[in-house]
Structure formats: structure tokens, C-alpha cells
PDB file of N, CA and C in Angstrom:
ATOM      1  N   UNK A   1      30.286 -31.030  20.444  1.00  0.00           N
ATOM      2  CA  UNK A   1      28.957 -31.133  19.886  1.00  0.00           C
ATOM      3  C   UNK A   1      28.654 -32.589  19.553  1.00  0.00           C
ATOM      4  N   UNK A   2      27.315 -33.268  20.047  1.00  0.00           N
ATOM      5  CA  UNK A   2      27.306 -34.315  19.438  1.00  0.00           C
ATOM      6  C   UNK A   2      26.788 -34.594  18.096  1.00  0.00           C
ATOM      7  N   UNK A   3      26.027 -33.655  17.149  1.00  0.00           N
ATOM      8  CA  UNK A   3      26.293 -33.516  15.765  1.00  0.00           C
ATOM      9  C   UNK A   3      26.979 -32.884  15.060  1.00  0.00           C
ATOM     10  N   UNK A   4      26.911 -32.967  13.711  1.00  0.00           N
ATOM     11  CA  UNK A   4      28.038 -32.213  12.901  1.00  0.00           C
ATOM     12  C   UNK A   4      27.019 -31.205  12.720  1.00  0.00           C
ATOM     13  N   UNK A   5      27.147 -29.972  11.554  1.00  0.00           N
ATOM     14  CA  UNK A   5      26.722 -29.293  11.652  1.00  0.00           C
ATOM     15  C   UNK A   5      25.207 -29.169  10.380  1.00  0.00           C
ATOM     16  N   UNK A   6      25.750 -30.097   9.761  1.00  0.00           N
ATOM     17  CA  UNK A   6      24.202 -30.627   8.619  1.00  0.00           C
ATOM     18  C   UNK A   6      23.895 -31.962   9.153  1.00  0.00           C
ATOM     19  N   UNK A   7      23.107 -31.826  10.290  1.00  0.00           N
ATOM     20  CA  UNK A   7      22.497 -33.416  10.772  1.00  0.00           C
ATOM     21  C   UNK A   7      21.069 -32.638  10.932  1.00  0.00           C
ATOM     22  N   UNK A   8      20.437 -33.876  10.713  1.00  0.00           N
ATOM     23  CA  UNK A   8      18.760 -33.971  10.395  1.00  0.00           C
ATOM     24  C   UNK A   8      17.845 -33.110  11.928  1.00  0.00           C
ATOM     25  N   UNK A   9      18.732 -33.843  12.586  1.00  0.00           N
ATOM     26  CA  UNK A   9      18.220 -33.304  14.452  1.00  0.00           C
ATOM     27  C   UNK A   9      18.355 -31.991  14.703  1.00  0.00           C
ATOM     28  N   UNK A  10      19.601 -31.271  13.559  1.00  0.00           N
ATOM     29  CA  UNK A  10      19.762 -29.525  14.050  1.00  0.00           C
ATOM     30  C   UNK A  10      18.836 -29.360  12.907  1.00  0.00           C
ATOM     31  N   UNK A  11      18.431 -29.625  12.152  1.00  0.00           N
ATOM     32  CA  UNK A  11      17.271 -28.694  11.451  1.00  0.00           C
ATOM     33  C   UNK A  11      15.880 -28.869  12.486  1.00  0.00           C
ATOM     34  N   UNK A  12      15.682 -30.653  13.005  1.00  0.00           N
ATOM     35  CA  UNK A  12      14.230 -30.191  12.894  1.00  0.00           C
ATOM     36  C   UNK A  12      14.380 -29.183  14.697  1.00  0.00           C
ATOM     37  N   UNK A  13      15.379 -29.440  15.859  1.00  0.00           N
ATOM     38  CA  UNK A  13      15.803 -28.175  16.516  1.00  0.00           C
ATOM     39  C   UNK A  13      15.510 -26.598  15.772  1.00  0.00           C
ATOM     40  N   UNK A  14      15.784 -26.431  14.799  1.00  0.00           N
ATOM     41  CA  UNK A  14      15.889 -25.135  14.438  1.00  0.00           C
ATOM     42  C   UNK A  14      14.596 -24.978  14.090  1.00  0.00           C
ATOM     43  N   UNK A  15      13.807 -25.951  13.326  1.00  0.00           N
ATOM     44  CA  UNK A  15      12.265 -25.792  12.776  1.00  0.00           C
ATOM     45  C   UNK A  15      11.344 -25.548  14.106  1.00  0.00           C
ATOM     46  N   UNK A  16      12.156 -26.039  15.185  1.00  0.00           N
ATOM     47  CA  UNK A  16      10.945 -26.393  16.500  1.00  0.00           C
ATOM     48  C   UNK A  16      10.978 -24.671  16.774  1.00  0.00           C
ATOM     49  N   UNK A  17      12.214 -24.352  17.214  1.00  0.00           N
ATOM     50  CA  UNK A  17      12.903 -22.835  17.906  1.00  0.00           C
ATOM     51  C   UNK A  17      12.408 -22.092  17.006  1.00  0.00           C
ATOM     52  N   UNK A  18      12.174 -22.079  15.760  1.00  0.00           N
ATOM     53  CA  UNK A  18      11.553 -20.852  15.170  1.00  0.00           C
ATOM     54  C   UNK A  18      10.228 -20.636  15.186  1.00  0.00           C
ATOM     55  N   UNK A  19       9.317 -22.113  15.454  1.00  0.00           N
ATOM     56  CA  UNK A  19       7.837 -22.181  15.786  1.00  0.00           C
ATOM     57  C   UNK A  19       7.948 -21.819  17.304  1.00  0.00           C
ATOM     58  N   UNK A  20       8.500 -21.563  17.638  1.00  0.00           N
ATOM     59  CA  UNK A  20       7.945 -21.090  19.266  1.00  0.00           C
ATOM     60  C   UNK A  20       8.332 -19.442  18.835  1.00  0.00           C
ATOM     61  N   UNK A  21       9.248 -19.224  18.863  1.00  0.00           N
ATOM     62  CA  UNK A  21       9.566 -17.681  18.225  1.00  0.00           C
ATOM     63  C   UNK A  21       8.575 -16.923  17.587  1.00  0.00           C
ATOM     64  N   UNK A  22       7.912 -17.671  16.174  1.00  0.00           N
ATOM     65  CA  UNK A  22       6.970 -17.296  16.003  1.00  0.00           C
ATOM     66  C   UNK A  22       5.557 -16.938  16.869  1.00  0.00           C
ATOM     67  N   UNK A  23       5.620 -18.217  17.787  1.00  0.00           N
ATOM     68  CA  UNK A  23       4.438 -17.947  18.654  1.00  0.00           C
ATOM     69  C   UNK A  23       4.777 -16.709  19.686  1.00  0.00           C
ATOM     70  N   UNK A  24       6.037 -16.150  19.886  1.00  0.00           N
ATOM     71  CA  UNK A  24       6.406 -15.454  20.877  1.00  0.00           C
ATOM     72  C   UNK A  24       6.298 -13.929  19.981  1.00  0.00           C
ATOM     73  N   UNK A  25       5.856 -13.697  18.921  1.00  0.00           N
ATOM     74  CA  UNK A  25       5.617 -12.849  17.763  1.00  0.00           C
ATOM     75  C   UNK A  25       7.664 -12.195  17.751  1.00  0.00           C
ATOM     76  N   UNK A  26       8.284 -13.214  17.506  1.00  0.00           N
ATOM     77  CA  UNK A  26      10.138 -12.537  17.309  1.00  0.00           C
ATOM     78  C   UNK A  26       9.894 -13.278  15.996  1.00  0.00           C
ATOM     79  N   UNK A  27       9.287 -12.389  15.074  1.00  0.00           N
ATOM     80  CA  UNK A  27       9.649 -12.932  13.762  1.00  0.00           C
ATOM     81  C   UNK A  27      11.041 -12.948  13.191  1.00  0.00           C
ATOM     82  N   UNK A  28      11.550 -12.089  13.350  1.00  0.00           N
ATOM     83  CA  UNK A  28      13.083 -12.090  12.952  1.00  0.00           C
ATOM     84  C   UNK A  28      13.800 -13.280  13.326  1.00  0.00           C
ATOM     85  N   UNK A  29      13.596 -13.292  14.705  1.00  0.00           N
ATOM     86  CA  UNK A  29      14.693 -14.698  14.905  1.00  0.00           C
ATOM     87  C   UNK A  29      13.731 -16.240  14.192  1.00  0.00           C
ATOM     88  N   UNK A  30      12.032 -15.875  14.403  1.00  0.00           N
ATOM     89  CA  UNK A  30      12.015 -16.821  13.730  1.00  0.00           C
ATOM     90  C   UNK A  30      12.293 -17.405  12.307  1.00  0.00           C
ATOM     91  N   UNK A  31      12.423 -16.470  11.551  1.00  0.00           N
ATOM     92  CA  UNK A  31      13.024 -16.673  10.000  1.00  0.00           C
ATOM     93  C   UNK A  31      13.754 -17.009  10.046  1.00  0.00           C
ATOM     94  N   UNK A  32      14.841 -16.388  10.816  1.00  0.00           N
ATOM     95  CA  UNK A  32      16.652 -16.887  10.973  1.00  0.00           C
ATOM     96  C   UNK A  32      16.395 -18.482  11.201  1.00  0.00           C
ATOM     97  N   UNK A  33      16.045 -19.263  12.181  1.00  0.00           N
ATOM     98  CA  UNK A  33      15.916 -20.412  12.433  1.00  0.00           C
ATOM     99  C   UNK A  33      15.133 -21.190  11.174  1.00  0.00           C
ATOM    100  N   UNK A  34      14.291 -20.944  10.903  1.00  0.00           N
ATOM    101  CA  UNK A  34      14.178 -21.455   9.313  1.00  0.00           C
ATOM    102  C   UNK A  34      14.614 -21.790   8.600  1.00  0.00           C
ATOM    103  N   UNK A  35      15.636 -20.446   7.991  1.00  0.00           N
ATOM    104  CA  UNK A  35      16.318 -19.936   7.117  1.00  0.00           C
ATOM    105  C   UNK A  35      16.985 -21.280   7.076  1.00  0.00           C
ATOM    106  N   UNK A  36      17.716 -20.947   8.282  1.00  0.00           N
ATOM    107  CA  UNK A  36      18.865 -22.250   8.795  1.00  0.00           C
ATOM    108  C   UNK A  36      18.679 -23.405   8.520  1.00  0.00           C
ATOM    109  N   UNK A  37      17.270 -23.863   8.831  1.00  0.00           N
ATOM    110  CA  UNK A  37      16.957 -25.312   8.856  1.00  0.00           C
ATOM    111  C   UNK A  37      16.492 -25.911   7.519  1.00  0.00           C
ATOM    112  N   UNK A  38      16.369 -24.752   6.212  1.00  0.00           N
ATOM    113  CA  UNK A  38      16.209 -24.716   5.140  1.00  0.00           C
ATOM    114  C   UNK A  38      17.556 -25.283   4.429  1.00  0.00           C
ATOM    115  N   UNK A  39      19.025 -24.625   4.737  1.00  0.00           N
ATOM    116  CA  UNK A  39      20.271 -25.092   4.306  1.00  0.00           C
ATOM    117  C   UNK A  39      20.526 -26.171   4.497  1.00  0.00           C
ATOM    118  N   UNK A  40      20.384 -26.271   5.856  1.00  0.00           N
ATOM    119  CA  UNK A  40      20.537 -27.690   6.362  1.00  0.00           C
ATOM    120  C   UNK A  40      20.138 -28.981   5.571  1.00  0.00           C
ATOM    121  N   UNK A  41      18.558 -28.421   5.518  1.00  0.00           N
ATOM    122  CA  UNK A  41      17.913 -29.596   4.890  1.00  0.00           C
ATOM    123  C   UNK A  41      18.690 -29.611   3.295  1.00  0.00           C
ATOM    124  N   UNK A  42      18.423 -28.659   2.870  1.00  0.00           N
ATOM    125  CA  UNK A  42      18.859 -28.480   1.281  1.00  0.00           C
ATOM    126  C   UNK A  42      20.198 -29.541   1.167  1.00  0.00           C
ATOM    127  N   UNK A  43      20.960 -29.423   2.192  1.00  0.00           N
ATOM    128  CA  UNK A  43      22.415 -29.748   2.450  1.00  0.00           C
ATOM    129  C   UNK A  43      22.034 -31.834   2.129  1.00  0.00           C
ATOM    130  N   UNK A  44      21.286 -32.195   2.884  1.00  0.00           N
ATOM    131  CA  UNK A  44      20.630 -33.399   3.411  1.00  0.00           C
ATOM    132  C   UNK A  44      20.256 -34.040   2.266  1.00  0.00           C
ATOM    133  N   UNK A  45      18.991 -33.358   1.491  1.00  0.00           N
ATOM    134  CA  UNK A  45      18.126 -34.009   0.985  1.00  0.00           C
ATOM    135  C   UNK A  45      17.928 -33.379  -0.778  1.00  0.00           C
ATOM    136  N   UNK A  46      17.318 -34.274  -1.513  1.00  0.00           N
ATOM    137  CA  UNK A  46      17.087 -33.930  -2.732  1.00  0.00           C
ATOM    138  C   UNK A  46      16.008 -32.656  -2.722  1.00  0.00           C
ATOM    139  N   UNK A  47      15.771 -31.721  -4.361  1.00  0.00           N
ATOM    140  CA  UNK A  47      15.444 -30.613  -3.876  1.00  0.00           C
ATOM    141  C   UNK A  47      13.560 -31.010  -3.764  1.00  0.00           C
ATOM    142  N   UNK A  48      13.264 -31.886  -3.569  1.00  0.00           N
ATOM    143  CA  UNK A  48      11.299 -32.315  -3.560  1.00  0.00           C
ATOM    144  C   UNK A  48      11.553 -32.997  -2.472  1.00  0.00           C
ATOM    145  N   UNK A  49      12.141 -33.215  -1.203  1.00  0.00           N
ATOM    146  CA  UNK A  49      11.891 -33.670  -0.016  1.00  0.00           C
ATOM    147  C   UNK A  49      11.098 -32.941   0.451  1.00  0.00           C
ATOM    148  N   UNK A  50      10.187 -33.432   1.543  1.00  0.00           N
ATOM    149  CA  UNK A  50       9.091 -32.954   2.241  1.00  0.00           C
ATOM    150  C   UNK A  50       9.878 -32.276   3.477  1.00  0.00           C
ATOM    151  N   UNK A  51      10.738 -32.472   3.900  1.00  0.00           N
ATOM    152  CA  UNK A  51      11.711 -31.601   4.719  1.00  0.00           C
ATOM    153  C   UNK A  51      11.796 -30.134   4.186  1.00  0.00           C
ATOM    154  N   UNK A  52      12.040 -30.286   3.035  1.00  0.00           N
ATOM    155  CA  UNK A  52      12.719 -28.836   2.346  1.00  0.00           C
ATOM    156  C   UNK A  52      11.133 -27.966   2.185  1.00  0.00           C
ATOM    157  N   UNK A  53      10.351 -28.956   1.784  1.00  0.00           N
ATOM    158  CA  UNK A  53       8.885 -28.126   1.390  1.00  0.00           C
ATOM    159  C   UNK A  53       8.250 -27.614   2.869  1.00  0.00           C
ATOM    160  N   UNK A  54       8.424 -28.320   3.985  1.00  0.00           N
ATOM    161  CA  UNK A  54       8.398 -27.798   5.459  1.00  0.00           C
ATOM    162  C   UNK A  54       8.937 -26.877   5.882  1.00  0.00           C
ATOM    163  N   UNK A  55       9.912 -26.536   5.344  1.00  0.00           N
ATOM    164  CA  UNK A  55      11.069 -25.410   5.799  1.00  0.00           C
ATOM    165  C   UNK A  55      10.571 -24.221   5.064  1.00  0.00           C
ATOM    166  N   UNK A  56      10.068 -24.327   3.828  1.00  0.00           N
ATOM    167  CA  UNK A  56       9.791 -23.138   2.709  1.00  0.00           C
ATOM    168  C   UNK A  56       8.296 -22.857   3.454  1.00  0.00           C
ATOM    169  N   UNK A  57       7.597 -23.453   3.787  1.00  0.00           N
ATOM    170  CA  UNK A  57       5.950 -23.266   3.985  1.00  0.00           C
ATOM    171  C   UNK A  57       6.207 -22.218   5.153  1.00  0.00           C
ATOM    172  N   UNK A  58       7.303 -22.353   6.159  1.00  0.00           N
ATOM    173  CA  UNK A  58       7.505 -21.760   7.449  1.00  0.00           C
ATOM    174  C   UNK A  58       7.564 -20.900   7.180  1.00  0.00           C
ATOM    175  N   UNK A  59       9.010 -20.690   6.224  1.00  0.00           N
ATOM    176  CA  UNK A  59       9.927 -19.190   5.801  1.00  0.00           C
ATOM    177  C   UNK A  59       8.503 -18.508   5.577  1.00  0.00           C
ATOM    178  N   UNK A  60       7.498 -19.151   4.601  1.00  0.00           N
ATOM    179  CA  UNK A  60       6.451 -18.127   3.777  1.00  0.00           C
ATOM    180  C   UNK A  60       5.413 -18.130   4.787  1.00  0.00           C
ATOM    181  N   UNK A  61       5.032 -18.596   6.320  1.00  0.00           N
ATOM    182  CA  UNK A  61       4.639 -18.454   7.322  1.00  0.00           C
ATOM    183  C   UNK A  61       5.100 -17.103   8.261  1.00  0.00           C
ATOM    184  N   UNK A  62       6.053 -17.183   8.183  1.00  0.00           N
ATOM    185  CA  UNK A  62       6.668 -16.149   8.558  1.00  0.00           C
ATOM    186  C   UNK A  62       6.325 -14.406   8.339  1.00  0.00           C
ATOM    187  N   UNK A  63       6.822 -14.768   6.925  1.00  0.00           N
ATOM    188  CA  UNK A  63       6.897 -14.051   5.915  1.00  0.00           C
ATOM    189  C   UNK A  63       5.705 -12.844   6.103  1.00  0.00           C
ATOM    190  N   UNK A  64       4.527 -13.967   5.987  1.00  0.00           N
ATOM    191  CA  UNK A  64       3.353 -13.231   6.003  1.00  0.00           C
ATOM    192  C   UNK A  64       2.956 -12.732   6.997  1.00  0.00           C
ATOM    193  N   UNK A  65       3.403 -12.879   8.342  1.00  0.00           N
ATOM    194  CA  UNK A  65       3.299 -12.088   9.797  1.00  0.00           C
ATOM    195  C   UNK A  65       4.242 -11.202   9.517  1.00  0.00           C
ATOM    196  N   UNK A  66       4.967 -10.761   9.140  1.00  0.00           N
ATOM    197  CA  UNK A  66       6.049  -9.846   8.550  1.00  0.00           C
ATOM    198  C   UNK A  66       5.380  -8.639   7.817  1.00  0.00           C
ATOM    199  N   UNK A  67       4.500  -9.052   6.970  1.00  0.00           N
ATOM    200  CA  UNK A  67       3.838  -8.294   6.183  1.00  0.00           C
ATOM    201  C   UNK A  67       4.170  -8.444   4.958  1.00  0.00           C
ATOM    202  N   UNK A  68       5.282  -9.358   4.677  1.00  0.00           N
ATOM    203  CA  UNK A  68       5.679  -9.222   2.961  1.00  0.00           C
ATOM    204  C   UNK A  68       5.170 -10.349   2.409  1.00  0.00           C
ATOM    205  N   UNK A  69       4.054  -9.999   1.995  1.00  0.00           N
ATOM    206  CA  UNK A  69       3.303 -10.477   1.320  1.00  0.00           C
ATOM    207  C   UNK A  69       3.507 -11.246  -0.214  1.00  0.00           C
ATOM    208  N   UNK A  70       4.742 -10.743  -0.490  1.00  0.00           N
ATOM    209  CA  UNK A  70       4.949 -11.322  -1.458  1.00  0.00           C
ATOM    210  C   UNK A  70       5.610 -12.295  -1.509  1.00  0.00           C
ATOM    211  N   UNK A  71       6.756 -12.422  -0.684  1.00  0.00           N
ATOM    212  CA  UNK A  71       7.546 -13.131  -0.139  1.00  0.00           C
ATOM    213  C   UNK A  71       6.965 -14.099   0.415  1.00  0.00           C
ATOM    214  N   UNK A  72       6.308 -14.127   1.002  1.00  0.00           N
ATOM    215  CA  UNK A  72       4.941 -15.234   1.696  1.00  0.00           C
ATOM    216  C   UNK A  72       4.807 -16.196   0.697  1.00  0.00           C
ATOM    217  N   UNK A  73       3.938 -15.849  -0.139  1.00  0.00           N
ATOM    218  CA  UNK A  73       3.484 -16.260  -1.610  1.00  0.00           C
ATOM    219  C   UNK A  73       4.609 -16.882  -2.375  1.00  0.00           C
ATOM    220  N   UNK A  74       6.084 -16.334  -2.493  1.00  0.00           N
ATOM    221  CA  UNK A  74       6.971 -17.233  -3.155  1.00  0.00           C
ATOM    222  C   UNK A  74       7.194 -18.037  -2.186  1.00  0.00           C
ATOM    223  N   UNK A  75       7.492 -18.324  -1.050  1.00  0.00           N
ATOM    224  CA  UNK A  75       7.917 -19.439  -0.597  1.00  0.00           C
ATOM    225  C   UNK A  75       6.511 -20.654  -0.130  1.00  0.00           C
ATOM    226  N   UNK A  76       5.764 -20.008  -0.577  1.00  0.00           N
ATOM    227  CA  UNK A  76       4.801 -20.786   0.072  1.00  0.00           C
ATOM    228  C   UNK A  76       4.241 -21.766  -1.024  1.00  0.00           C
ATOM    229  N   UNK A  77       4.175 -21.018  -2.742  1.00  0.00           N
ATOM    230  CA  UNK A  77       4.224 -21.408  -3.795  1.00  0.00           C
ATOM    231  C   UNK A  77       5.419 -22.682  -3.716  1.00  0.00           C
ATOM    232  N   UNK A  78       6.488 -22.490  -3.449  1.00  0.00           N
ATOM    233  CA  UNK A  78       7.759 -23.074  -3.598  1.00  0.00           C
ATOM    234  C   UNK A  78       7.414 -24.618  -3.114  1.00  0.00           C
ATOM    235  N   UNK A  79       6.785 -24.872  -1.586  1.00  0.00           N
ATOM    236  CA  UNK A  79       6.531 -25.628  -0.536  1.00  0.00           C
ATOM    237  C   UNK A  79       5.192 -26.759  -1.609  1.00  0.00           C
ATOM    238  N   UNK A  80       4.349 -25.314  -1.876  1.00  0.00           N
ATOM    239  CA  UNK A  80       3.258 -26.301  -3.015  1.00  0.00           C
ATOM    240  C   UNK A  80       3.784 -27.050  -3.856  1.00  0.00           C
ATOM    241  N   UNK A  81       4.756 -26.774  -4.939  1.00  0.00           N
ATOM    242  CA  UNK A  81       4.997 -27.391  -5.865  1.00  0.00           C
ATOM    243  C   UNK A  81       5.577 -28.566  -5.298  1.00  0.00           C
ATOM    244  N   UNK A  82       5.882 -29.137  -4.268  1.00  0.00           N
ATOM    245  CA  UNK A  82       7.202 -30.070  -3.829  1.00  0.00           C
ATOM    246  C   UNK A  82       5.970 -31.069  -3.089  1.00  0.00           C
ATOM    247  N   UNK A  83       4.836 -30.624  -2.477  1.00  0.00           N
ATOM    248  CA  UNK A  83       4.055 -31.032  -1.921  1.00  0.00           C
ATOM    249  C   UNK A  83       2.853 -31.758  -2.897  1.00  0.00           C
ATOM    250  N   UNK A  84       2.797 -31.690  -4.073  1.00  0.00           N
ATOM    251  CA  UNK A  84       2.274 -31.931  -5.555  1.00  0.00           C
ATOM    252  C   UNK A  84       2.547 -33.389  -5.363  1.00  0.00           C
TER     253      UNK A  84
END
């Protein structure tokens, strides 16, 4: 592999792969790729990086094609506050 496994390039990879997923309506895998690129970042960066608030806006992008509506709303809340 030419990265390790918390490098900046496999999140925004994983952020790209879950926006096409999404567009392909595979919400499932697109969360998973999120999810992922959420640790990653978390792993990376302090917790008010605009990375991490990108990753949460998705998850709660997601979320809401999902139907869980609530879940939407916390992560999307989450993404606001960091974006403040």
C-alpha cells in the first residue's frame, strides 16, 4: 500500500466513493465509506476541523435518504456547530 491506513488521501478516497454510492442510491455502502472517512479524519485532525464537519454533514446526508430522520439532524447539527 502506498499509504498507511490514517492518511488524509484514504479519507478524502472514501468521501469521493461514498458520494458516488450515494448517487448510485447504495446508501448502505455509502455510510460505510463515510463512516470510515469520519475515523480517519477524527484520527488526523482536531475535533472543529472542517474535514471532520464534511464527513458528519455526509453521514447526516445520508442519513436522511435513509429515512432516519433523526439521525440526519444529529449529524448534520454536529457538522453546524464546527462550521460556526
Amino acid at each position: 500500500a502506498l499509504y498507511s491506513d490514517n492518511h488524509p488521501d484514504i479519507a478524502n478516497s472514501l468521501h469521493n466513493i461514498g458520494l458516488a454510492y450515494a448517487d448510485l442510491g447504495k446508501y448502505q455502502e455509502a455510510l460505510k465509506c463515510h463512516e470510515q472517512a469520519l475515523e480517519i479524519r477524527k484520527a488526523l485532525y482536531s475535533d472543529n476541523h472542517p474535514d471532520i464537519a464534511n464527513s458528519l454533514h455526509n453521514i447526516g446526508f445520508v442519513h436522511r435518504f435513509l429515512g432516519k430522520y433523526q439521525e440526519a439532524l444529529k449529524y448534520t447539527n454536529q457538522a453546524f456547530e464546527i462550521y460556526q
